[in-house]
Protein backbone atom coordinates (compact mmCIF):
# COMPACT_ATOMS: atom_id res chain seq x y z
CA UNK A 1 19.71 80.61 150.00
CA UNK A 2 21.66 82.45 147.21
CA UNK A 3 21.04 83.21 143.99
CA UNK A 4 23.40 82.73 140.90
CA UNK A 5 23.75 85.71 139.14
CA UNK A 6 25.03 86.07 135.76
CA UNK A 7 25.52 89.69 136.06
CA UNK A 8 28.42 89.63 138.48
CA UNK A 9 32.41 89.55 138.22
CA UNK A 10 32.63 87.72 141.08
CA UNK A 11 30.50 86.63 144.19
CA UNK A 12 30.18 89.18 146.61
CA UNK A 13 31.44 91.96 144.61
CA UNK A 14 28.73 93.88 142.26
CA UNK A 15 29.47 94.87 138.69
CA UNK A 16 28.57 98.59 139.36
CA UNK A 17 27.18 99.71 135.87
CA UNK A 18 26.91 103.11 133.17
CA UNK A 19 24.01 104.59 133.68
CA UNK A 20 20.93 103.19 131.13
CA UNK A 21 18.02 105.05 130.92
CA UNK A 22 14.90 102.72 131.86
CA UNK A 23 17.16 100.99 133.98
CA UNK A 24 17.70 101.52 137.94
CA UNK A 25 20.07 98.75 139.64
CA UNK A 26 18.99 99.01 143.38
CA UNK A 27 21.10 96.82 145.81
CA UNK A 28 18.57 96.18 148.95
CA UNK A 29 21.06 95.89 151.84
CA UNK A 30 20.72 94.18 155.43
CA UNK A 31 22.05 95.88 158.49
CA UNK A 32 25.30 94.91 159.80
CA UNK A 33 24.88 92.74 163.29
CA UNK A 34 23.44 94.17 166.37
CA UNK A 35 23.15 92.92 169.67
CA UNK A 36 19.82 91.28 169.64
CA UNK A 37 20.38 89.71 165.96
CA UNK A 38 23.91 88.32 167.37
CA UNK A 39 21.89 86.34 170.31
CA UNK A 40 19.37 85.29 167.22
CA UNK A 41 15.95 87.21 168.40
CA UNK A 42 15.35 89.69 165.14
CA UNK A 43 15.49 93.03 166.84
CA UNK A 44 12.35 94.62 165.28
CA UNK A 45 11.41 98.41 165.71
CA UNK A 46 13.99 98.43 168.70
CA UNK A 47 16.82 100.35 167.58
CA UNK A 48 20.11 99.17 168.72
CA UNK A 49 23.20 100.26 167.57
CA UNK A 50 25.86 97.86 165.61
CA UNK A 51 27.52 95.88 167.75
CA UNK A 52 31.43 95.17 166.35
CA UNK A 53 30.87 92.59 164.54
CA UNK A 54 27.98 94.63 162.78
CA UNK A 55 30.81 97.31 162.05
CA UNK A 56 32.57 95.00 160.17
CA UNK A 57 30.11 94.06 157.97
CA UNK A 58 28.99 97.66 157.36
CA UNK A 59 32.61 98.52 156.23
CA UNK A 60 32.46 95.22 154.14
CA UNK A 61 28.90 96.40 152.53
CA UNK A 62 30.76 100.54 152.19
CA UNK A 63 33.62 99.21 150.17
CA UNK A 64 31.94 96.90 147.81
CA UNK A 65 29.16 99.60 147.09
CA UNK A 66 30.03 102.31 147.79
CA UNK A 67 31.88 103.31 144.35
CA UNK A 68 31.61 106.98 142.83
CA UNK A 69 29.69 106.30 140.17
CA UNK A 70 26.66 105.22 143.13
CA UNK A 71 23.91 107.71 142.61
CA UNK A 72 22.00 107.69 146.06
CA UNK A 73 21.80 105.79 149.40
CA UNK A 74 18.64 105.43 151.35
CA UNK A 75 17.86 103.78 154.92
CA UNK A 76 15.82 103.04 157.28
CA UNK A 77 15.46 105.46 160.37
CA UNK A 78 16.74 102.62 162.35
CA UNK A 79 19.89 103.20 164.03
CA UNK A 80 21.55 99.79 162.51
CA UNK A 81 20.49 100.59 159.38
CA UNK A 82 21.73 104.31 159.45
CA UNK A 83 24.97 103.29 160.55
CA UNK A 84 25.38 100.48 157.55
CA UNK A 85 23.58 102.98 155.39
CA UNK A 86 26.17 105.96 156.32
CA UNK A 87 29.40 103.28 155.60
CA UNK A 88 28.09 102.39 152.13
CA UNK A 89 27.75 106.67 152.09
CA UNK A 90 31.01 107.66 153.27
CA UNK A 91 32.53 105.53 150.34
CA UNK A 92 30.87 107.06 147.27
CA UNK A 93 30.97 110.60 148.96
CA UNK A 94 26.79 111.31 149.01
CA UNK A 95 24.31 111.76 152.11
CA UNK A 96 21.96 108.41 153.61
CA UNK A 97 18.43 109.51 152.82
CA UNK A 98 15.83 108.38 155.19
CA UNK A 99 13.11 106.92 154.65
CA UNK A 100 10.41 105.84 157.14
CA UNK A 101 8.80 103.49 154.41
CA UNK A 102 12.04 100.89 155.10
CA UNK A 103 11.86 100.47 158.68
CA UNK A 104 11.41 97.36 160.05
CA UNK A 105 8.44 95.52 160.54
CA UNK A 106 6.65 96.66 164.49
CA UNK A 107 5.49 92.88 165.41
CA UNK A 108 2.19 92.97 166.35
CA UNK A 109 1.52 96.58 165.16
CA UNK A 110 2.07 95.84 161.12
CA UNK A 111 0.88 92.74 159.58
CA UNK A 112 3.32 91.35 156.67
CA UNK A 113 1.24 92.57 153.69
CA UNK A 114 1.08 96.03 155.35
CA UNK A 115 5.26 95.94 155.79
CA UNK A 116 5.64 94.50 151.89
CA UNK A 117 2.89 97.10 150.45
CA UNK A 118 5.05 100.26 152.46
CA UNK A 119 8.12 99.01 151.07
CA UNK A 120 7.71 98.51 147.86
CA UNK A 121 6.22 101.22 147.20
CA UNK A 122 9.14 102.64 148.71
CA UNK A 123 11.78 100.77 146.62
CA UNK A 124 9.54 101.56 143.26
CA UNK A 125 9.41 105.47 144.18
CA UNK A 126 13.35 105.34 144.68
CA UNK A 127 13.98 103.27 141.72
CA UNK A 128 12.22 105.58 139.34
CA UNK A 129 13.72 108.82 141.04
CA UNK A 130 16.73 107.74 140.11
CA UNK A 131 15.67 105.67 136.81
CA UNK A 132 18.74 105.08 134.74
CA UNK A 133 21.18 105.18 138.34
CA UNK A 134 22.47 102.85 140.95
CA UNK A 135 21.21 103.16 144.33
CA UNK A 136 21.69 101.11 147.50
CA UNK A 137 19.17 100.49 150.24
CA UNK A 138 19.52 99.59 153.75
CA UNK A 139 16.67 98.01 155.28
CA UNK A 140 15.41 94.96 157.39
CA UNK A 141 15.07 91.21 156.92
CA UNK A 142 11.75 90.69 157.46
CA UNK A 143 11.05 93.91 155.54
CA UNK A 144 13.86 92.77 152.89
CA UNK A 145 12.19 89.26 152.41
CA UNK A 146 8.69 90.79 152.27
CA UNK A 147 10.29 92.85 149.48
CA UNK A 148 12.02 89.83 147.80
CA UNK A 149 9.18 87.40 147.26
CA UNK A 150 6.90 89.92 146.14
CA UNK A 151 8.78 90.87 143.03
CA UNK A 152 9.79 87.30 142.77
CA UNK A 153 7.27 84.74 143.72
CA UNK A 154 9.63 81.95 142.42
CA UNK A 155 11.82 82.52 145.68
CA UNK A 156 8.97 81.37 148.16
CA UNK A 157 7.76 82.00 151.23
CA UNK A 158 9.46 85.44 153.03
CA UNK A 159 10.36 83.19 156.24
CA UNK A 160 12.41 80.52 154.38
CA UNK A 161 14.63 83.02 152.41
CA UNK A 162 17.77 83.97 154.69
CA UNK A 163 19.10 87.20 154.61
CA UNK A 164 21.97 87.23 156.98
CA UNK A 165 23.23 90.53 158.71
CA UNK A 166 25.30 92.18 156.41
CA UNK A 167 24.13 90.78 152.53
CA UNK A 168 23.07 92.37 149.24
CA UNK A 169 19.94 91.34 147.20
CA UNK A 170 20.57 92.92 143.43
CA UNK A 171 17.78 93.93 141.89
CA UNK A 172 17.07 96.00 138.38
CA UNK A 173 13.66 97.90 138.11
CA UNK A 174 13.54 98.03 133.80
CA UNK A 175 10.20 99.76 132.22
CA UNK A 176 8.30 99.26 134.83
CA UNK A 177 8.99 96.06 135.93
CA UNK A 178 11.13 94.56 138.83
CA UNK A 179 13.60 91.97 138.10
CA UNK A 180 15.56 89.83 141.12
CA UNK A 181 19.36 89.31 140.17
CA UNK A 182 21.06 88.10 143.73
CA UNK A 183 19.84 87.26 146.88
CA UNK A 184 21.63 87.15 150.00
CA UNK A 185 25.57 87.87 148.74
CA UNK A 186 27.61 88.11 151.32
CA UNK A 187 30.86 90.70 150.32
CA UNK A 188 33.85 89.44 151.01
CA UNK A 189 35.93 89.60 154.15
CA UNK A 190 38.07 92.14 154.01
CA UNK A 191 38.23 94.88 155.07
C-alpha cells in the first residue's frame, strides 16, 4: 500500500526542504534485501548482511536522500540496517548514528506494543533533536509498521501495511504532533 503525497516532485524522489523551525521531516527507511527477507522469512534480531540485491537498493535509498542539506542519519545496530544507513550517509557526507531503540523486533522476546512504545519514542527524541532539520532513519518492517499505524491509525493494522526492502515512509513531526506523508515509496531504479 502507498500513500499519495502531495508534498513530492515526483514518486520516489523526496522534495528535500529549508529548514522550518517546529518542523522536522524524518524519512523512516527499510533495509535494503538480505538473505532471509529474499527467501520471504523476516529476518528478525538475526543480523545478516545485504545480500546484492539489498546493495542496490541501499545505493537507490543513498542517492535519493542523501542530499547535503540532510541534517543526520540514524540506524539500527543491525548490520542491514547499518549498511543502508551508511549509503544514505556517504551521500550527504555525515556519520550513521546508532540507536538501539530501532532495532528490530526479537520474536518472542518483545511483544508489538513494547517494539512501537521503544521506537517511537525513539523517532520523537530524534525528531525534536533535530527540530527544524531533515533526518533519515533506517529501521525494520515490523518495527517501521509498528511506528506507522501508531501515528496514523487511519493506515490499519501494522501486518497489512507493506513495507518492502528498500522504501521510504515520509513523515513531518510539527509542534508536537506527528503527521504521515508517504508510505512505502519505492526510489527509483537507478542507480
Amino acid at each position: 500500500m502507498s500513500i499519495a503525497c502531495t508534498d513530492r516532485a515526483a514518486a520516489g524522489k523526496p522534495r528535500h526542504r529549508v529548514r522550518v523551525p517546529g518542523r522536522t521531516t524524518v524519512y523512516l527507511a527499510r533495509p535494503g534485501q538480505a538473505p532471509l527477507s529474499e527467501a520471504g522469512a523476516l529476518p528478525g534480531a538475526a543480523d545478516p548482511p545485504l545480500n546484492e540485491a539489498g546493495q542496490r537498493q541501499a545505493r537507490r535509498l543513498g542517492a535519493v536522500l542523501g542530499s547535503p542539506d540532510l541534517t543526520a542519519v540514524f540506524t539500527s545496530p543491525l548490520l542491514r540496517a547499518a549498511q543502508t544507513a551508511a549509503a544514505v550517509a556517504d551521500h550527504a557526507g555525515l556519520p550513521a548514528i546508532t540507536d538501539e531503540r530501532l532495532a528490530d523486533q526479537a520474536p518472542g522476546v518483545e511483544s508489538a506494543s513494547f517494539v512501537r512504545e521503544r521506537a517511537v519514542a525513539g523517532l520523537t527524541d530524534i525528531a525534536r533533536r533535530f527540530r527544524g532539520g531533515t533526518v533519515v532513519v533506517v529501521s525494520h518492517d515490523a518495527v517501521n509498521r509498528q511506528v506507522l499505524t501508531a501515528l496514523d491509525p487511519n493506515l490499519g493494522e501494522p501486518d497489512r501495511l507493506s513495507q518492502e526492502n528498500g522504501c521510504f515512509n515520509t513523515l513531518e513531526l510539527r509542534d508536537g504532533s506527528w503527521t504521515v506523508q508517504t508510505v512505502n515509496e519505492i526510489p527509483d531504479q537507478a542507480p
